[in-house]
N, C-alpha and C. Protein backbone atom coordinates (compact mmCIF):
# COMPACT_ATOMS: atom_id res chain seq x y z
N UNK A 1 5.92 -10.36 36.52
CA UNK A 1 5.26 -9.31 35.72
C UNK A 1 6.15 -8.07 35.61
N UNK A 2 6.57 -7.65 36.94
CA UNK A 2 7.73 -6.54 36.70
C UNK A 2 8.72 -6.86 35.81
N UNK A 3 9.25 -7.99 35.95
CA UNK A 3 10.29 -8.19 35.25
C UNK A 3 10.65 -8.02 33.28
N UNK A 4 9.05 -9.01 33.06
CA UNK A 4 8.76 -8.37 31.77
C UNK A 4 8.34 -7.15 31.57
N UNK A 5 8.13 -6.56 32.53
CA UNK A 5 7.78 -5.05 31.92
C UNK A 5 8.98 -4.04 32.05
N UNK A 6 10.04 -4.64 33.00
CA UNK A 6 11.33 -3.96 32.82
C UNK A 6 12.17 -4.54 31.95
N UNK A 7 11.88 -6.35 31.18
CA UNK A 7 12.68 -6.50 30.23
C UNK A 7 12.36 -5.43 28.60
N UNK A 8 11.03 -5.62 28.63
CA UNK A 8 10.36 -4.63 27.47
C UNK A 8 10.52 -3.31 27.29
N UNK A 9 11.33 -2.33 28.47
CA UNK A 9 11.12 -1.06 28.28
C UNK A 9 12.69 -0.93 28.37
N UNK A 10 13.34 -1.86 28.57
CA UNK A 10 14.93 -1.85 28.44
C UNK A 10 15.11 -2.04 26.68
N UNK A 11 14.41 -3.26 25.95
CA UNK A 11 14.35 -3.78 24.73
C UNK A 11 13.68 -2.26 24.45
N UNK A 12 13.12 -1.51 24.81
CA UNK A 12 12.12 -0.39 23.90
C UNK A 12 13.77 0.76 23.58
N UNK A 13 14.23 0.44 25.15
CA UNK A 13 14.90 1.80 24.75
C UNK A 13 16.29 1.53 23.92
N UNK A 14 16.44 0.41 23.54
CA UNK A 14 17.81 -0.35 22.69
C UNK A 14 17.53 -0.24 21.60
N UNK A 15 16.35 0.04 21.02
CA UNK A 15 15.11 -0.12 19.59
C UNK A 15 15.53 1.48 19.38
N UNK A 16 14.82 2.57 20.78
CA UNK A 16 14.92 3.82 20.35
C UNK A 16 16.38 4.71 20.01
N UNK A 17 17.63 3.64 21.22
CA UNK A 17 18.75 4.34 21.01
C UNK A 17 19.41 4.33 19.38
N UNK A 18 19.35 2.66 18.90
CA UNK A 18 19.64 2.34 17.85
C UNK A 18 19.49 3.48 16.35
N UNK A 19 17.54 3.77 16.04
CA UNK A 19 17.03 4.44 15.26
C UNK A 19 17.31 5.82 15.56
N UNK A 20 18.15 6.17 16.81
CA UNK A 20 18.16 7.29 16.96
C UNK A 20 19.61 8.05 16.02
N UNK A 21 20.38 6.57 16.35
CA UNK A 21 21.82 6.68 15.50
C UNK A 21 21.88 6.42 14.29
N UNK A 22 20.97 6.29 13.67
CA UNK A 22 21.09 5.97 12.15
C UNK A 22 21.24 7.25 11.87
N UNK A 23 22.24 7.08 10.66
CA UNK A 23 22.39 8.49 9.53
C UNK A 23 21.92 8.19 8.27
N UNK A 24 21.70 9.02 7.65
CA UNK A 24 21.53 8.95 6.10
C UNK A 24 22.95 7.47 5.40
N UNK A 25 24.09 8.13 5.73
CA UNK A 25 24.54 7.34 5.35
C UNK A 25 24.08 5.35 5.71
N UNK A 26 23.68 5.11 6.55
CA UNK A 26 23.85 4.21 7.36
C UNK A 26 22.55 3.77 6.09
N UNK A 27 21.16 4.46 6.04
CA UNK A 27 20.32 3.97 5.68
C UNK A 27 20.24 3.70 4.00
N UNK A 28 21.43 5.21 3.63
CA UNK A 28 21.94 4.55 1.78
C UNK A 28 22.53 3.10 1.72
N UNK A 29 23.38 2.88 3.12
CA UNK A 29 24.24 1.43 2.99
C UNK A 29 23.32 0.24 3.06
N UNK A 30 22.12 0.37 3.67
CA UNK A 30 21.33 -0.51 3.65
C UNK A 30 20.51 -1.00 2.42
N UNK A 31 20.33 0.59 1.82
CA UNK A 31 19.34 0.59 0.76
C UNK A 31 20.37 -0.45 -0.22
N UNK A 32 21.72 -0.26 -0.31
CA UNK A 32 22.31 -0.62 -1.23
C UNK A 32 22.65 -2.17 -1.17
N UNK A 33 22.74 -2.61 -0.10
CA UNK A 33 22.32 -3.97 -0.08
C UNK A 33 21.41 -4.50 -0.18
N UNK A 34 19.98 -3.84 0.18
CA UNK A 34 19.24 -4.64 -0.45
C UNK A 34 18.67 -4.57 -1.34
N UNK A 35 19.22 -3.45 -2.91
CA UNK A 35 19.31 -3.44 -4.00
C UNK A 35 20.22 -4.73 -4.62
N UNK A 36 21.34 -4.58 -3.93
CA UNK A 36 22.38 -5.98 -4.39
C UNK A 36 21.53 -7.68 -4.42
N UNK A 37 20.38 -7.36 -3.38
CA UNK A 37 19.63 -9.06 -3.94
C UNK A 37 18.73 -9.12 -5.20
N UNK A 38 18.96 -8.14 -6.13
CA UNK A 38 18.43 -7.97 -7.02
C UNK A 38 16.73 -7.22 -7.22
N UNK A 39 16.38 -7.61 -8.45
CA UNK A 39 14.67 -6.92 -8.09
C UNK A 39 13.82 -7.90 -7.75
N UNK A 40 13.68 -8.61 -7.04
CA UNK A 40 12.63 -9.71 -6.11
C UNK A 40 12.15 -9.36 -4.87
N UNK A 41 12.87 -9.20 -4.07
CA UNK A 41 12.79 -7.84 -3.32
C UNK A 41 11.73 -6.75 -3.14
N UNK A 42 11.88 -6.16 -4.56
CA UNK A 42 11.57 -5.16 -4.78
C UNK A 42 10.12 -4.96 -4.90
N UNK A 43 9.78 -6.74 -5.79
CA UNK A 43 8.47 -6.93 -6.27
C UNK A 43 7.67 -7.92 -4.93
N UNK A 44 8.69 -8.77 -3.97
CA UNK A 44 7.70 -9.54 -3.20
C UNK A 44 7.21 -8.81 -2.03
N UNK A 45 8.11 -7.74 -1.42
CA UNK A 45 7.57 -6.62 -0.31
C UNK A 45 5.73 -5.98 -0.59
N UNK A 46 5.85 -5.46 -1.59
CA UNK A 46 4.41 -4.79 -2.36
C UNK A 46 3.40 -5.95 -2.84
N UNK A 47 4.08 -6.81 -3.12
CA UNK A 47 2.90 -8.16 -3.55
C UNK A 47 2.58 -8.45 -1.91
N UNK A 48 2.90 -8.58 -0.40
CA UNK A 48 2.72 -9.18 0.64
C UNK A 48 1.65 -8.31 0.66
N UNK A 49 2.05 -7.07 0.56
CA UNK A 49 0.97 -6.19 1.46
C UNK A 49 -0.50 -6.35 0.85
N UNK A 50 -0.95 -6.72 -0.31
CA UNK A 50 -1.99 -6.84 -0.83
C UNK A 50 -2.54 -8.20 -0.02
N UNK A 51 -1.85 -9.44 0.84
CA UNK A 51 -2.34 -10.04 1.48
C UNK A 51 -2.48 -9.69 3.23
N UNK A 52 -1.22 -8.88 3.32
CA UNK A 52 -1.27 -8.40 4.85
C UNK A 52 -1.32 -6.93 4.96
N UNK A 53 -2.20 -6.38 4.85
CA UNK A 53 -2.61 -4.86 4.38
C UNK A 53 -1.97 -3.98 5.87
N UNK A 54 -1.59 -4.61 6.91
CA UNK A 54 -1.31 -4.00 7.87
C UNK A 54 0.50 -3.55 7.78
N UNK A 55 1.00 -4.16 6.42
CA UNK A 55 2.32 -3.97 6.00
C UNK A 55 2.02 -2.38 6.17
N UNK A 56 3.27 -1.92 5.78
CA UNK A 56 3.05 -0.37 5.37
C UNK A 56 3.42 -0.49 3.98
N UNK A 57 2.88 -0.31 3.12
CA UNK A 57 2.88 -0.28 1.33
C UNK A 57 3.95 1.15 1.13
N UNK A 58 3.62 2.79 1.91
CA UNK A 58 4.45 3.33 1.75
C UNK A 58 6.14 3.28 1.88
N UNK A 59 6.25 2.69 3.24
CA UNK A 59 7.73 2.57 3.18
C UNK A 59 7.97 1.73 2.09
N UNK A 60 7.45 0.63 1.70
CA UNK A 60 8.20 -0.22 0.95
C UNK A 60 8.40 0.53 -0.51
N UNK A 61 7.23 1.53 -1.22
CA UNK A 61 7.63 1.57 -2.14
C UNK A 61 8.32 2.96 -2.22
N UNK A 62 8.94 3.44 -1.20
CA UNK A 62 10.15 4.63 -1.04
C UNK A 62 11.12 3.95 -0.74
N UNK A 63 11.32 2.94 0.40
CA UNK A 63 12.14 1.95 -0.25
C UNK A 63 13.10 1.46 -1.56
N UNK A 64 11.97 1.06 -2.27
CA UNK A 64 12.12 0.48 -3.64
C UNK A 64 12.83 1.81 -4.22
N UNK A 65 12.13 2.71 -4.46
CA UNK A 65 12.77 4.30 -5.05
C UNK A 65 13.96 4.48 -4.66
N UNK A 66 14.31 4.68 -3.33
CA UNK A 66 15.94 4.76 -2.93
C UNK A 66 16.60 3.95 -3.23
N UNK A 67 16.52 2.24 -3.46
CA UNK A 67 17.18 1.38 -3.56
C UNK A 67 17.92 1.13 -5.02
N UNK A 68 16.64 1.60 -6.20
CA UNK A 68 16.39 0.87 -7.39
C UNK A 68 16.60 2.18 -8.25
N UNK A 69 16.25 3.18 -7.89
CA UNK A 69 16.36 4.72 -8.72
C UNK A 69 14.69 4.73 -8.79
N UNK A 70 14.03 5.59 -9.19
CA UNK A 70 13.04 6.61 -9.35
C UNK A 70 12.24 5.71 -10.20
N UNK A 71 12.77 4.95 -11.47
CA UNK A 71 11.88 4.11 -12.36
C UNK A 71 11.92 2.77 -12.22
N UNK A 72 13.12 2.89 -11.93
CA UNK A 72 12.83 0.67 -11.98
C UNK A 72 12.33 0.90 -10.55
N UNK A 73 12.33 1.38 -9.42
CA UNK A 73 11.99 1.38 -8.31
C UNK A 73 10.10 1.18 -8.41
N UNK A 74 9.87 2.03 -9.13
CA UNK A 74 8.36 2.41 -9.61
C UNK A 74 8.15 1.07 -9.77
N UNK A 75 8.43 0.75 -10.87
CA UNK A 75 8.38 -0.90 -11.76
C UNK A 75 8.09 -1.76 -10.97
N UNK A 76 9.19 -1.77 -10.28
CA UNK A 76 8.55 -2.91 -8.77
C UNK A 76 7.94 -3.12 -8.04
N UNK A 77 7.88 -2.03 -7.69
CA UNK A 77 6.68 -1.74 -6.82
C UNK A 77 5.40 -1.85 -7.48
N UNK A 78 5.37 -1.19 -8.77
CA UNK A 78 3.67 -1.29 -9.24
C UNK A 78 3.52 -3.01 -10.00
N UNK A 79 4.69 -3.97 -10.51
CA UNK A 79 4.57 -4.87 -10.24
C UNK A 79 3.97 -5.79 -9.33
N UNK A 80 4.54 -5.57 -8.32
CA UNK A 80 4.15 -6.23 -7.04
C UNK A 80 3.11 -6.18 -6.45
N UNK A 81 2.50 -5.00 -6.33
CA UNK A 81 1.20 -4.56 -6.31
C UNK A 81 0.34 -5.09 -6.97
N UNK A 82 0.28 -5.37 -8.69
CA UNK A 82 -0.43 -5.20 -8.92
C UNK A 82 -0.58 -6.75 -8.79
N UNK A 83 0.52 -7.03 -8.89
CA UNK A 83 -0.01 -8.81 -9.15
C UNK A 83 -0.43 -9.39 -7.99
N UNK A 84 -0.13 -8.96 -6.16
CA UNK A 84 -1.14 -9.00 -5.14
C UNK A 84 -2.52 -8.85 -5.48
N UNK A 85 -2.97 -7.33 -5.86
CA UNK A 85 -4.03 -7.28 -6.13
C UNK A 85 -4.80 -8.23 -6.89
N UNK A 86 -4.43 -8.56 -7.93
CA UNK A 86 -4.55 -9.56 -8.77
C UNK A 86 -4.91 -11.22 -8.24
N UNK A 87 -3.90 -11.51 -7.63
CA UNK A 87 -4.14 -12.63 -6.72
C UNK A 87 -5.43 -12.60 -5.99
N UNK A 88 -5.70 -11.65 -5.24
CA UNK A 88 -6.16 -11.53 -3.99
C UNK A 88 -7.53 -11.28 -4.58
N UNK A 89 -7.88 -10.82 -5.94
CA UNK A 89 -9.11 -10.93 -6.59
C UNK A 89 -9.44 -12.02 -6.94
N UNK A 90 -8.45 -12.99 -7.62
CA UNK A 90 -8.82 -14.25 -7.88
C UNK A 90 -8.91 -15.52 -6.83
N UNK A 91 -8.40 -14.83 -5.86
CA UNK A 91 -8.70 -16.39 -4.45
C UNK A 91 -10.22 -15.92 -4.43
N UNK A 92 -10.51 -14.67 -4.22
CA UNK A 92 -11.96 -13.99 -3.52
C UNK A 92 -12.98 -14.74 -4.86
N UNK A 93 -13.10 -14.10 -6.19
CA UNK A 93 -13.47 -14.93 -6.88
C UNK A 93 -14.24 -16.31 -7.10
N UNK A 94 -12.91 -17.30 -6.57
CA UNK A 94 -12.69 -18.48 -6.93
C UNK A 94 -13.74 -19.52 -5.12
N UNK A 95 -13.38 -18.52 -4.24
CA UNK A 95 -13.53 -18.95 -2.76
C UNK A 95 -14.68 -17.95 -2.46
N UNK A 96 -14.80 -17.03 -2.70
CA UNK A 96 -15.49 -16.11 -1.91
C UNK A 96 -17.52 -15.37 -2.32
N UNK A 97 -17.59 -16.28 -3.23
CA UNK A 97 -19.14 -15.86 -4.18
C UNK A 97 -19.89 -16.88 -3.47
N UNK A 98 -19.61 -17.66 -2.42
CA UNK A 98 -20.59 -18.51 -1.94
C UNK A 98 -20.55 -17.97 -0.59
N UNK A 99 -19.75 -16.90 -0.08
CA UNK A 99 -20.05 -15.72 0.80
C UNK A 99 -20.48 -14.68 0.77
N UNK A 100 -20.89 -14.42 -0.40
CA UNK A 100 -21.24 -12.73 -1.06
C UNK A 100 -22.68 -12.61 -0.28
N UNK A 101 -23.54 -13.14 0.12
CA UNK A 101 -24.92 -12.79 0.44
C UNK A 101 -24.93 -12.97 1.53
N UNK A 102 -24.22 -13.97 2.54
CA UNK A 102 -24.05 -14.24 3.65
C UNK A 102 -23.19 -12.49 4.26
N UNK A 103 -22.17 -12.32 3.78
CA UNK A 103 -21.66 -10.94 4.00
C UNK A 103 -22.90 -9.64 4.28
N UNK A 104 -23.15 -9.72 2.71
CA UNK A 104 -23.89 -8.79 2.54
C UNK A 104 -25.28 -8.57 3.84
N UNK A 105 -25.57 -9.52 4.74
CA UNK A 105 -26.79 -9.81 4.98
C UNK A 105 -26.08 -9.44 6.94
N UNK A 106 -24.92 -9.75 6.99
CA UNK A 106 -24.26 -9.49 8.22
C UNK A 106 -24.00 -8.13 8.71
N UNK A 107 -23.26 -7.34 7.14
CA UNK A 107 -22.87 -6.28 7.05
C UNK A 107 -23.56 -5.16 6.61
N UNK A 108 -24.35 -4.65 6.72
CA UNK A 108 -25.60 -3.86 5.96
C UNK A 108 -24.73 -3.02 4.92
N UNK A 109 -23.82 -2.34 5.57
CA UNK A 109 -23.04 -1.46 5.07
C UNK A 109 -22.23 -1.73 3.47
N UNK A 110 -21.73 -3.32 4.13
CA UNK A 110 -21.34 -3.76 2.86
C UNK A 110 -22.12 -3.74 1.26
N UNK A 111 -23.38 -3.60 1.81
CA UNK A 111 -24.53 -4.04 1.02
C UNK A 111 -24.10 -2.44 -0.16
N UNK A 112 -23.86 -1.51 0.47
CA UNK A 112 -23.69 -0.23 -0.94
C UNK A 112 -22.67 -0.46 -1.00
N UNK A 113 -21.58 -0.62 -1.03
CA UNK A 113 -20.18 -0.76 -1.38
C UNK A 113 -19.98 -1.78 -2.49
N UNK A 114 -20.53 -3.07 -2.51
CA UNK A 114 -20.88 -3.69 -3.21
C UNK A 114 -21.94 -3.41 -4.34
N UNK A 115 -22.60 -2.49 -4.15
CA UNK A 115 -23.77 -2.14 -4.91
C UNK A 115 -22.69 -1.06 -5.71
N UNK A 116 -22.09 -0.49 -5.28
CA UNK A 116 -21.18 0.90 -6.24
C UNK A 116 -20.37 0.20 -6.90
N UNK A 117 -19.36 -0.66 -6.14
CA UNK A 117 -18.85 -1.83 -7.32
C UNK A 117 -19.19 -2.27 -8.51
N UNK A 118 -20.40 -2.92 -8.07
CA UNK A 118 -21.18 -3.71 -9.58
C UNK A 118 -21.87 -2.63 -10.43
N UNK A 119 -22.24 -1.53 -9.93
CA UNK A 119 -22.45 -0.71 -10.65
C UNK A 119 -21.35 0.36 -11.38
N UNK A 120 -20.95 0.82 -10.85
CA UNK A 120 -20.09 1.51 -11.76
C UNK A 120 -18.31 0.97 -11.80
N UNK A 121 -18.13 -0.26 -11.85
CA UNK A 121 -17.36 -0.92 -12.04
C UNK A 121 -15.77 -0.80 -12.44
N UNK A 122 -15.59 -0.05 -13.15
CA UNK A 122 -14.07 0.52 -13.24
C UNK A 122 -13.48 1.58 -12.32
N UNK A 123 -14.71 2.75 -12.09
CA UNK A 123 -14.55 3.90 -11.33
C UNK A 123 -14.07 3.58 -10.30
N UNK A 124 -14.86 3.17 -9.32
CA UNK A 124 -14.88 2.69 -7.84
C UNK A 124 -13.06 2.08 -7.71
N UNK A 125 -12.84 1.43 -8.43
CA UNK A 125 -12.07 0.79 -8.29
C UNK A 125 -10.53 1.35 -8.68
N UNK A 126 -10.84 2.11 -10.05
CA UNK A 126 -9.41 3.34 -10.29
C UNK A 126 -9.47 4.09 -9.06
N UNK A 127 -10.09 4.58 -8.77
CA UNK A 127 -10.19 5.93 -7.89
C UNK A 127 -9.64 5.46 -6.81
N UNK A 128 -10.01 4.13 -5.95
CA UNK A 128 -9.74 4.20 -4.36
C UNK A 128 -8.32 3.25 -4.86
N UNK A 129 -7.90 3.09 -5.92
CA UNK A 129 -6.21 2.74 -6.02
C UNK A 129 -5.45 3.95 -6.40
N UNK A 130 -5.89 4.42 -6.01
CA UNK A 130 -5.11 5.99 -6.30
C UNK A 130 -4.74 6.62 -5.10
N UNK A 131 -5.39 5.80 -4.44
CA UNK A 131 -4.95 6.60 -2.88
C UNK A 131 -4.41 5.55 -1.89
N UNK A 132 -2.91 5.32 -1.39
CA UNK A 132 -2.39 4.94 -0.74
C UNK A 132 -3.11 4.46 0.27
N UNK A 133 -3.90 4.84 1.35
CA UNK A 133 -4.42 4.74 2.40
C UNK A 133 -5.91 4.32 2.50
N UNK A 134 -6.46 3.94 1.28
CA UNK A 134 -7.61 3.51 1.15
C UNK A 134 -7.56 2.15 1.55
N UNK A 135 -8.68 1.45 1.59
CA UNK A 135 -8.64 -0.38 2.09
C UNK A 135 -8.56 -0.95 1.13
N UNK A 136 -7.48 -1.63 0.05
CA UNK A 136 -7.28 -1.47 -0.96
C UNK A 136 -7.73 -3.43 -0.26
N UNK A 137 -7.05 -3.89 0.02
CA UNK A 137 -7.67 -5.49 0.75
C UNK A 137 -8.64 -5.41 0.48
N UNK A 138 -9.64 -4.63 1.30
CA UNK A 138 -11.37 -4.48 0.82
C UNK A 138 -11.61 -4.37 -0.41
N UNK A 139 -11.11 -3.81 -1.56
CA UNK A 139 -11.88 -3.49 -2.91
C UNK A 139 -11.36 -4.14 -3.28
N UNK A 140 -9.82 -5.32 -3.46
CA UNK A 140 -9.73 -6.05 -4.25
C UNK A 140 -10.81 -7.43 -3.51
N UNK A 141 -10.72 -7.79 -1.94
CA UNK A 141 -11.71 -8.75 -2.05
C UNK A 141 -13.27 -8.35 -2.62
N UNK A 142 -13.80 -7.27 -2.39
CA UNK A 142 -15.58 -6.84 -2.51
C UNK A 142 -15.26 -6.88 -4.24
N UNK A 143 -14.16 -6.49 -4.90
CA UNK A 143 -14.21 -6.69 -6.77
C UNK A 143 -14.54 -8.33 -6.63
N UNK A 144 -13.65 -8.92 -6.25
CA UNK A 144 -13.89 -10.77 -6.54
C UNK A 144 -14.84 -11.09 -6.14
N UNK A 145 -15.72 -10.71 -5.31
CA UNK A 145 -16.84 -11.03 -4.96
C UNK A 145 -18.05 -10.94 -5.42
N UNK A 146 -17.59 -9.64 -6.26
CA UNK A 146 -18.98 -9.21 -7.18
C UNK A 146 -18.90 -10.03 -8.60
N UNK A 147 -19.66 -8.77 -9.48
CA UNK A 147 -20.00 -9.73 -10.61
C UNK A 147 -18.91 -8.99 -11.93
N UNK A 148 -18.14 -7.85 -11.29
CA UNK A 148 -17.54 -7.34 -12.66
C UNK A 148 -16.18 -8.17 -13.43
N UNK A 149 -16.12 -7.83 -14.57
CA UNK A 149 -15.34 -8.79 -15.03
C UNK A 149 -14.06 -8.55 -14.96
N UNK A 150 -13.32 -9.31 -14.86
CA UNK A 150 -11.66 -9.79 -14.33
C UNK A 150 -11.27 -8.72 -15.57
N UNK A 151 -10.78 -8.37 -16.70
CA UNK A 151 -10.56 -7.39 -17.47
C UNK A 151 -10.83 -5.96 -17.04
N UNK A 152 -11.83 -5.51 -16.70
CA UNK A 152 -12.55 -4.56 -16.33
C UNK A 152 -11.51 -4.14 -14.43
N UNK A 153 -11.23 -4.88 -13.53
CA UNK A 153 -10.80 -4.51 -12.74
C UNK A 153 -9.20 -4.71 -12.71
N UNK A 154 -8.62 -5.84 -13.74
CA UNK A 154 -7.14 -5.86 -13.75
C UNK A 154 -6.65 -4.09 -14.64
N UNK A 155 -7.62 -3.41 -15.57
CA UNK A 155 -7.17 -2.50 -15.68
C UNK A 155 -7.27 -1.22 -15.09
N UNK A 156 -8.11 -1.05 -14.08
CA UNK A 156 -8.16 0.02 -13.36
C UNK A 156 -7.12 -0.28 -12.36
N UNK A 157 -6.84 -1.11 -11.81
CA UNK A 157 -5.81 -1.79 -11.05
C UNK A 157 -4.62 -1.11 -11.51
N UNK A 158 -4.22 -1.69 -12.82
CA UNK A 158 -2.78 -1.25 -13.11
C UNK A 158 -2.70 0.48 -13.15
N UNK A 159 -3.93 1.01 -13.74
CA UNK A 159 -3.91 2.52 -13.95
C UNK A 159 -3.62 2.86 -12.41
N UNK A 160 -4.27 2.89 -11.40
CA UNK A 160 -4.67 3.03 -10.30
C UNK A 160 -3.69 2.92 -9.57
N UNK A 161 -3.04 2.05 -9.53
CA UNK A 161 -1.95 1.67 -8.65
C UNK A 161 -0.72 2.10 -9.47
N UNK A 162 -0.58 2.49 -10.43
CA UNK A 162 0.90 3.33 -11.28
C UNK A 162 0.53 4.66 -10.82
N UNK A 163 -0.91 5.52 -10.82
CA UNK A 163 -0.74 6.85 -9.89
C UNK A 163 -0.32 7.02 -8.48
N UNK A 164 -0.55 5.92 -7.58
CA UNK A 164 -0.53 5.74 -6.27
C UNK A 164 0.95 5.95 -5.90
N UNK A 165 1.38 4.50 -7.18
CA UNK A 165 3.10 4.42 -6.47
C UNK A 165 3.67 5.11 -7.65
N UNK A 166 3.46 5.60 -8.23
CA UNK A 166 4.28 7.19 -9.02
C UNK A 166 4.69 8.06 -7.88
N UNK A 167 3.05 8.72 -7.55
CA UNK A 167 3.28 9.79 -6.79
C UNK A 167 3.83 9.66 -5.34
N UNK A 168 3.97 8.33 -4.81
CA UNK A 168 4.94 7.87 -3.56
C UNK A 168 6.40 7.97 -4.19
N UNK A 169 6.87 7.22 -4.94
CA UNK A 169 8.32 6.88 -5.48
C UNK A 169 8.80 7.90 -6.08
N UNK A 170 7.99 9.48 -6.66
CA UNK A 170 8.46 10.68 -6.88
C UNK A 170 8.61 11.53 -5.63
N UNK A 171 7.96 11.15 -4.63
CA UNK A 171 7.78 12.10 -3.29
C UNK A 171 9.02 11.28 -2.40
N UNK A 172 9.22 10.24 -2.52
CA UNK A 172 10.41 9.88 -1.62
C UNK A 172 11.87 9.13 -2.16
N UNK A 173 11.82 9.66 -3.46
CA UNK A 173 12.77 8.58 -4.06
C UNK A 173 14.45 9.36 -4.03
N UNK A 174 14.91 10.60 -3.01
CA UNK A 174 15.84 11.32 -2.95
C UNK A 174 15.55 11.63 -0.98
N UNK A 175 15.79 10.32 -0.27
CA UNK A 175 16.11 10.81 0.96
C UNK A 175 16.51 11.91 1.08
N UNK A 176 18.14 12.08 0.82
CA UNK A 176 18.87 13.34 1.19
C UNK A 176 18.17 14.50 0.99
N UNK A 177 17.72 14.77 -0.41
CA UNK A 177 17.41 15.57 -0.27
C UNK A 177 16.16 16.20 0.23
N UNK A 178 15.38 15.30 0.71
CA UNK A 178 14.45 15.51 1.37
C UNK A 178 15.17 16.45 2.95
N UNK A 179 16.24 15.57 3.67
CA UNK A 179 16.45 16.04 4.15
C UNK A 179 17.27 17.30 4.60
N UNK A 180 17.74 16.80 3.25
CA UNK A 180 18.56 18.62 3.35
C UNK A 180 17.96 20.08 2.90
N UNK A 181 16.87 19.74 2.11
CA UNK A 181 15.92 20.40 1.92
C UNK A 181 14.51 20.07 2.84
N UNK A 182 14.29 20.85 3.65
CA UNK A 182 13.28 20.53 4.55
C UNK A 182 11.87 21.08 3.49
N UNK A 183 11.73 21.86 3.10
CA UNK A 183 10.63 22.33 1.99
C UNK A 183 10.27 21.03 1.53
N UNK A 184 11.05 19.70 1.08
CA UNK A 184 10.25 19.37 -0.02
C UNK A 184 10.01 18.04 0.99
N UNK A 185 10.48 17.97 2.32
CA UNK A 185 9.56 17.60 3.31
C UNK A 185 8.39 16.94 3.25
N UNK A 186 8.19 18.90 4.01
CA UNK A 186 6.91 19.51 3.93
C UNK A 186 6.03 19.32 3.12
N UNK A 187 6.74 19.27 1.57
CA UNK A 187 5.47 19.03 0.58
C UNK A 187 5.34 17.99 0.67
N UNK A 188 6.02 16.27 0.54
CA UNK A 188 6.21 15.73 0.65
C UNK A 188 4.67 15.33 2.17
N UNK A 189 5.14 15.80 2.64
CA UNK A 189 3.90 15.71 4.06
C UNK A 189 2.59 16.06 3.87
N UNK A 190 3.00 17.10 3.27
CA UNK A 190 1.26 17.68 3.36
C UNK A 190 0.78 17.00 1.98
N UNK A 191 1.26 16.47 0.55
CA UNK A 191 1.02 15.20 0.09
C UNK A 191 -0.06 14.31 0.71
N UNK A 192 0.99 13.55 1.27
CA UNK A 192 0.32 12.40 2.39
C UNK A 192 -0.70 12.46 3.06
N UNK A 193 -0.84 13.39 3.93
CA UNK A 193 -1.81 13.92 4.48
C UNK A 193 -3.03 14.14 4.00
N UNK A 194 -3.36 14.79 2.75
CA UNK A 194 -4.11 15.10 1.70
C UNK A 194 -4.61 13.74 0.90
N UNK A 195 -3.87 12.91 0.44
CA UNK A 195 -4.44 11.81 0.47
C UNK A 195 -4.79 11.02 1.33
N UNK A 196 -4.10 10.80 2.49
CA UNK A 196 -4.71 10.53 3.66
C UNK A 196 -6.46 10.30 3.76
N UNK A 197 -6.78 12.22 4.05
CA UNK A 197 -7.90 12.37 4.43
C UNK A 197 -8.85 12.16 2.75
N UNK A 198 -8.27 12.31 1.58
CA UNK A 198 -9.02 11.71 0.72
C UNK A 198 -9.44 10.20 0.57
N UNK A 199 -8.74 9.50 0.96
CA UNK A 199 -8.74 8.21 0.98
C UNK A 199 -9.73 7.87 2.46
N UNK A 200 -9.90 8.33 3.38
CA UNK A 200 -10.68 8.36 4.64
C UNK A 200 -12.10 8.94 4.28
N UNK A 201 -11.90 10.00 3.17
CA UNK A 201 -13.60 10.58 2.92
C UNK A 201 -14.12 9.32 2.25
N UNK A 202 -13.34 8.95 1.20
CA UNK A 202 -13.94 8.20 -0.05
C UNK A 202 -14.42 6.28 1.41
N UNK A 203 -13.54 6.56 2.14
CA UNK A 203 -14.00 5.24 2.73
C UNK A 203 -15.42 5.24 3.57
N UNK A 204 -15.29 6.66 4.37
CA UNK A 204 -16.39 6.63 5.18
C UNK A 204 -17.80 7.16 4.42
N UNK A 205 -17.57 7.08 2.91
CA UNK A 205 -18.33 7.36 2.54
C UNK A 205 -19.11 6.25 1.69
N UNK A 206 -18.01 5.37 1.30
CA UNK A 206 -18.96 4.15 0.41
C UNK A 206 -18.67 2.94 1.77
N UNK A 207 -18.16 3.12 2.45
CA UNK A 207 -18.00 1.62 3.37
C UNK A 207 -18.82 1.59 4.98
């Protein structure tokens, strides 16, 4: 038991020395290779996370921005996204309406979330893709589950998710100068933050 816990905190501190030595440069050289595998990349990182929501969606699509420039970076990312989302409505859809009442009947909670869905149907659904940090997994499965129509949520989707990763891929798409300018940081932070806790009201409030 000691042993793994002194192999793990030896491995912790080889992890921390490493990230400690990275420079800007080090992390442009990276970006630039893995711009060189082309834009697939660009688009399968942001398509995962719509199945493994525990990805981080932000790094990848500041990522994409440093790698790709400011617009095709965008592109990919809201690509990728959207066509996760997309997917991940149509498995729920196709698999998941012979669970909708069984859910609903487990989850009480679920029961209005689902009810705001089917009711106001585009809203619900632009709005909490607008915010990075919302359970975006949850509203594309609770959309497939309900009754609104596949048109009706592929376009709040694309709207929704082009504000999300706009305003990520404009806020991080110039490392340097983020860092050489500490101000735009800051804005940069308090950003995040702000959607953050918007994306946390809007959850603890319909979920």
């Amino acid at each position: 038991m000691l042993a793994a816990m002194s192999m793990l905190a030896s491995r912790w501190d080889a992890i921390v020395t490493f990230f400690r030595g990275l420079t800007l440069d080090d992390i442009q050289h990276f970006l630039d290779r893995y711009s060189a595998l082309g834009p697939l990349p660009g688009i399968i990182l942001p398509l995962l996370e719509a199945f493994l929501p525990f990805l981080p969606l932000v790094v990848f699509v500041v990522a994409n921005a440093n790698a790709y420039g400011l617009w095709l970076g965008f592109l990919l990312s809201w690509i990728g996204a959207f066509i996760g989302a997309a997917l991940v409505f149509m498995l729920a859809r196709r698999f998941g309406s012979r669970w909708s009442d069984r859910i609903r009947k487990r989850m009480p909670k679920m029961d209005r979330f689902f009810d705001w869905i089917e009711r106001k149907g585009f809203t619900p659904i632009f709005v909490l893709s607008c915010f990075p940090f919302a359970p975006s997994a949850l509203v594309n499965i609770a959309s497939g589950m309900s009754k609104i129509p596949l048109h009706t949520f592929l376009i709040a989707i694309v709207l929704g998710k082009a504000v999300m990763i706009f305003t990520l891929s404009f806020l991080g798409h110039d490392l340097r100068a983020l860092v050489e300018h500490p101000w735009r940081l800051i804005v940069a932070g308090v950003v995040l933050v702000a959607l953050w806790f918007a994306g946390k009201k809007l959850e603890s409030r319909y979920l």
